[in-house]
Structure formats: C-alpha cells, structure tokens
C-alpha atoms as a PDB file:
ATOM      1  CA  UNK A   1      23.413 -58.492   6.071  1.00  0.00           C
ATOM      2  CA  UNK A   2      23.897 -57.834   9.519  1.00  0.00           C
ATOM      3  CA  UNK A   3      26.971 -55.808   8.888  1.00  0.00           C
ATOM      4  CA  UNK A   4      25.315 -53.193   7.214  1.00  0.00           C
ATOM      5  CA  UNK A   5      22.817 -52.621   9.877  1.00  0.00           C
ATOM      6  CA  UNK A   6      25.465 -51.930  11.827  1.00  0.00           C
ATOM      7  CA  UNK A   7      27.334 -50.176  10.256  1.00  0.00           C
ATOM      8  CA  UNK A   8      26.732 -45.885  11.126  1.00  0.00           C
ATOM      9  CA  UNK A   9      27.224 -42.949   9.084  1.00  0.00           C
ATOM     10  CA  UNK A  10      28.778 -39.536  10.105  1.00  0.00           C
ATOM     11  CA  UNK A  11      25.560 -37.375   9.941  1.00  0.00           C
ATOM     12  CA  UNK A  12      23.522 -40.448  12.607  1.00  0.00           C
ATOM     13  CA  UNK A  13      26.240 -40.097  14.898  1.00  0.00           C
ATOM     14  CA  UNK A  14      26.013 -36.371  14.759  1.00  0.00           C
ATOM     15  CA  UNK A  15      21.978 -36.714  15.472  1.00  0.00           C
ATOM     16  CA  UNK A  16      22.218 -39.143  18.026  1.00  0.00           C
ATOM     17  CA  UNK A  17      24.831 -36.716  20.059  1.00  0.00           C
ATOM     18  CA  UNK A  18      22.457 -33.772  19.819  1.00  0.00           C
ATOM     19  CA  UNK A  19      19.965 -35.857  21.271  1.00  0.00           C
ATOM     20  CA  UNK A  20      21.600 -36.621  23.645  1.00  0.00           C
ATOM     21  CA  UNK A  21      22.215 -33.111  24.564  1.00  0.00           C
ATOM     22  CA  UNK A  22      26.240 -33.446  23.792  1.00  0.00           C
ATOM     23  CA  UNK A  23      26.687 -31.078  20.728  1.00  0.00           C
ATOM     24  CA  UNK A  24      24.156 -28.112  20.063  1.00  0.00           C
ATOM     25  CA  UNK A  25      22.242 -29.101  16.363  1.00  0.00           C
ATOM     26  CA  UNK A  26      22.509 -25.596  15.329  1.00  0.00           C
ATOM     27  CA  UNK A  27      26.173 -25.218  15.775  1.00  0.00           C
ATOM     28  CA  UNK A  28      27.300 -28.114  13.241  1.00  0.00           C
ATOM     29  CA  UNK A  29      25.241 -26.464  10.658  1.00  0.00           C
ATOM     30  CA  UNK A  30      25.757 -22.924  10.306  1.00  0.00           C
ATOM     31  CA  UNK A  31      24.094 -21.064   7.798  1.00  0.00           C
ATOM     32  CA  UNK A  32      25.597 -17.774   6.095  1.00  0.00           C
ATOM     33  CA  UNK A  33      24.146 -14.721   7.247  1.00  0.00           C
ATOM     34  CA  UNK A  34      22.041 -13.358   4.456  1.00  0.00           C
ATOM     35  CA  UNK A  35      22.441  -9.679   3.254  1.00  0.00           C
ATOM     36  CA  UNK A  36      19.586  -7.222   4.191  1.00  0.00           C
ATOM     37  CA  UNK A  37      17.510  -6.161   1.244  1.00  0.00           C
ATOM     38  CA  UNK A  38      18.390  -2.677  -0.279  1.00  0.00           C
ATOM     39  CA  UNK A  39      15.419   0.067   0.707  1.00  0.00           C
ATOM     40  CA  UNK A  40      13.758   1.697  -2.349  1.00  0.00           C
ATOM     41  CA  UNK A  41      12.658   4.710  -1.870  1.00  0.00           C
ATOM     42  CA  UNK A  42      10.075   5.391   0.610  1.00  0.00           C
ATOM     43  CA  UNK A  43       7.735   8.595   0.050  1.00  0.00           C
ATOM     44  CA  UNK A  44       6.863  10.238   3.354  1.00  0.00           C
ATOM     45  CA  UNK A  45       3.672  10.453   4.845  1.00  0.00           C
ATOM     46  CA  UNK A  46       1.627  12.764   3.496  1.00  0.00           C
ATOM     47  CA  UNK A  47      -0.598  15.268   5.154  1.00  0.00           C
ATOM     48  CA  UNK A  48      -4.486  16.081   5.190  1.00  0.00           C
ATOM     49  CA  UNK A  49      -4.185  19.749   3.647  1.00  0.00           C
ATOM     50  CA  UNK A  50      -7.814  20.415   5.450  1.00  0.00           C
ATOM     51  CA  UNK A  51      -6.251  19.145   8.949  1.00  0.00           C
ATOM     52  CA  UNK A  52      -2.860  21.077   8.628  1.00  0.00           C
ATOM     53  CA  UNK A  53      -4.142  24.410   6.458  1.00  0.00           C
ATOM     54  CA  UNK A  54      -7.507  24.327   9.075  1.00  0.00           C
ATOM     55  CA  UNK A  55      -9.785  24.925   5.532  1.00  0.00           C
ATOM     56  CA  UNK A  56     -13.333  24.431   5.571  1.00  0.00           C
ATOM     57  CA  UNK A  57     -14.796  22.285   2.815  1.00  0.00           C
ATOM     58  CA  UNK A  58     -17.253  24.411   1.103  1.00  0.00           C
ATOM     59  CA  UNK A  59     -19.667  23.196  -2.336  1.00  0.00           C
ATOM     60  CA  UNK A  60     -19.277  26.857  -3.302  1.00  0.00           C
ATOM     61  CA  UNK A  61     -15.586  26.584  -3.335  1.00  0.00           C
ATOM     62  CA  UNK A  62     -14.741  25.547  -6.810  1.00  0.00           C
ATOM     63  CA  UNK A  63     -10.868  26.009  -7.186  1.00  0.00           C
ATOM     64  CA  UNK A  64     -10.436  24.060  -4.013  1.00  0.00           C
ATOM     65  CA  UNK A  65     -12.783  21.335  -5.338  1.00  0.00           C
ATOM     66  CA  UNK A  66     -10.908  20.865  -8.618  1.00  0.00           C
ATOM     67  CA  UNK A  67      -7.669  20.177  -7.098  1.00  0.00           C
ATOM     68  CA  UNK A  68      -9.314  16.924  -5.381  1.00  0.00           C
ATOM     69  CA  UNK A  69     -11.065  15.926  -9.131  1.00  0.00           C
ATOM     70  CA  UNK A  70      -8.613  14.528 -11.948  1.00  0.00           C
ATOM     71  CA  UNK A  71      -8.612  14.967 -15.347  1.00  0.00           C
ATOM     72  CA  UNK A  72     -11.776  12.554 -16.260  1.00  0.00           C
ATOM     73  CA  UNK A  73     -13.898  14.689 -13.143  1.00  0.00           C
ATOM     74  CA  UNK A  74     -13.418  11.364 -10.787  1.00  0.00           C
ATOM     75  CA  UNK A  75     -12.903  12.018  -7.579  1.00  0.00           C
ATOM     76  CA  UNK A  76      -9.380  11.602  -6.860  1.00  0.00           C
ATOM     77  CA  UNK A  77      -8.839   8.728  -3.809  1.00  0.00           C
ATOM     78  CA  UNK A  78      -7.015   9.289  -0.362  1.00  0.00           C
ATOM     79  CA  UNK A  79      -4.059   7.241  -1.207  1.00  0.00           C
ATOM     80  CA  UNK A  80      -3.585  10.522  -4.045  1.00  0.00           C
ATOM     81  CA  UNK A  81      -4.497  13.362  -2.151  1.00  0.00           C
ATOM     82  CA  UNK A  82      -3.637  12.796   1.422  1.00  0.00           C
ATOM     83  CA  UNK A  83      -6.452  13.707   3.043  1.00  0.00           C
ATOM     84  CA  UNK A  84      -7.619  11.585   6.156  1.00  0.00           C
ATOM     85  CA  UNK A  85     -10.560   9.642   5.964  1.00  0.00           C
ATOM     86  CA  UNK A  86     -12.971  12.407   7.557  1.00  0.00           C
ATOM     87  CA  UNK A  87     -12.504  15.027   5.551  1.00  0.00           C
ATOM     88  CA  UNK A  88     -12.428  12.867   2.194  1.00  0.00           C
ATOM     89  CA  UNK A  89     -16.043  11.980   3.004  1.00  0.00           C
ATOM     90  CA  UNK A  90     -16.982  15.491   3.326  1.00  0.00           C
ATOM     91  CA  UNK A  91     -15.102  16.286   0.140  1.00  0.00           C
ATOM     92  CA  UNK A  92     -16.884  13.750  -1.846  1.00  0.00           C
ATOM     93  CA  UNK A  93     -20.425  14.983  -0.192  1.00  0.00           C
ATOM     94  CA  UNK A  94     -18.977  19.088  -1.520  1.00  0.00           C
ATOM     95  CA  UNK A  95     -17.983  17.435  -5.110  1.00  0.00           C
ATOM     96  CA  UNK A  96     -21.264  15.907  -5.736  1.00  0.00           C
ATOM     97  CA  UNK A  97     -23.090  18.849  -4.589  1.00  0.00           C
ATOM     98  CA  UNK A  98     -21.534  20.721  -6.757  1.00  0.00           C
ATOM     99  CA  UNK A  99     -21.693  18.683  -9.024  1.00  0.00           C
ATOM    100  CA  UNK A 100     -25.866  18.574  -8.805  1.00  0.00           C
ATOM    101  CA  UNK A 101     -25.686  22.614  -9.084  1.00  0.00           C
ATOM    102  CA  UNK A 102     -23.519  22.169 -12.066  1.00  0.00           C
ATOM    103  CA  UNK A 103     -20.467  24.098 -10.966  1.00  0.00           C
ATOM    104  CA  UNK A 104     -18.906  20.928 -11.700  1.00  0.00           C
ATOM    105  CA  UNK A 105     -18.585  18.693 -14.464  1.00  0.00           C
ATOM    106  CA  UNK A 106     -19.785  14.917 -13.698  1.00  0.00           C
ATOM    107  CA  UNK A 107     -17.755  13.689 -17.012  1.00  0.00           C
ATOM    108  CA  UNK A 108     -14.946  15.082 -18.568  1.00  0.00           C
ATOM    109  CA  UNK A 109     -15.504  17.793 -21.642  1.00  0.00           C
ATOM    110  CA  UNK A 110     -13.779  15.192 -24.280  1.00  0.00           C
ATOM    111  CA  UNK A 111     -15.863  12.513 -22.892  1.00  0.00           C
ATOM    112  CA  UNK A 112     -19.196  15.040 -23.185  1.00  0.00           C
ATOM    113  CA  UNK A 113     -17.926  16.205 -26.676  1.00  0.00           C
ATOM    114  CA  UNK A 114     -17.373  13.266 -28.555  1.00  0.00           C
ATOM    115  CA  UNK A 115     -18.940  10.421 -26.556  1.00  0.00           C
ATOM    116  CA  UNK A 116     -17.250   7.432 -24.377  1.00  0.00           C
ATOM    117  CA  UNK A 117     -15.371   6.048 -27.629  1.00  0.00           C
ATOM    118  CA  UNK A 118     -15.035   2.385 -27.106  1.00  0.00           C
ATOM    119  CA  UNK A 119     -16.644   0.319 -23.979  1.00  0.00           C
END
C-alpha cells in the first residue's frame, strides 16, 4: 500500500513544477486559437429627419404626420423611424393632437369598418 502512495503521475509532476515557478502552467496547455465570428450585416445609424432636414413638427401638418403612423394609425417607435428621443415626444404630442381634431384616424379604417375581429 505504501507503494502506491508513492508512486506520481505525469500531470502532479507537471503541477508541482509550476508551483514551484519552474515551467509556466499556461505554456504546457495551449489552447487553439478560436476563429472570430463572421459579422452579419450591420444597418447604419440612422438619422433624426427633424434634426438633419431642421423641420418643425406641426399638428396641422398631416403628410408629415402620416409618415411617423403605420398602417393600424399606431405611432410608429424610434427604433423605426430614427428620430431622437426629443423630437419623438413632440411627434407623439402633434399625432394625438391631431388626432383629437380628427385630421387623424385613432384606429385604422378596416378596424373602424368591420370591428376588431377576434380579441
């Protein structure tokens, strides 16, 4: 029984030197190098049209206020549209004004026409 106590394998020998500051632990084991991930495509940044165009968010404006509503009349968010986070609060505050004088439509005409059609 005392034999085997004695007796040391490869890899404890290997620890026991790195302890003691002989061989570097890293270098025995070296690791392959992994490849870098392939880039998808990245969409660049997009612009606030009221910063860059200097255009003046207006109720009364109507075409301008469509472009920011989608196809249900929700107001489209930032992340779609671009627009920094100033002038989408003042777009939002134009939209439901508009929206009060009814030069815009709160639903959508399919949704007014033939009701919500399930939930």
């Amino acid at each position: 029984m005392e034999e085997r106590n004695e007796i040391e394998t490869p890899a404890s020998e290997a620890v026991e030197a790195a302890a003691e500051g002989a061989i570097p632990a890293v270098a025995s084991q070296a690791a392959p190098a992994k490849a870098a991930p392939v880039r998808r495509y990245v969409q660049p940044p997009r612009l606030c049209y009221f910063c860059v165009e200097r255009v003046t968010i207006d109720y009364k404006n109507v075409d301008l206020l469509r472009r920011f509503v989608n196809e249900r009349a929700r107001i489209k968010p930032r992340r779609q549209t671009g627009t920094c986070a100033k002038h989408q609060r003042r777009l939002s505050v134009a939209i439901k004004r508009a929206r009060h004088l009814g030069l815009l439509p709160f639903t959508a005409e399919h949704v007014r026409k033939y009701g919500w059609g399930g939930v």
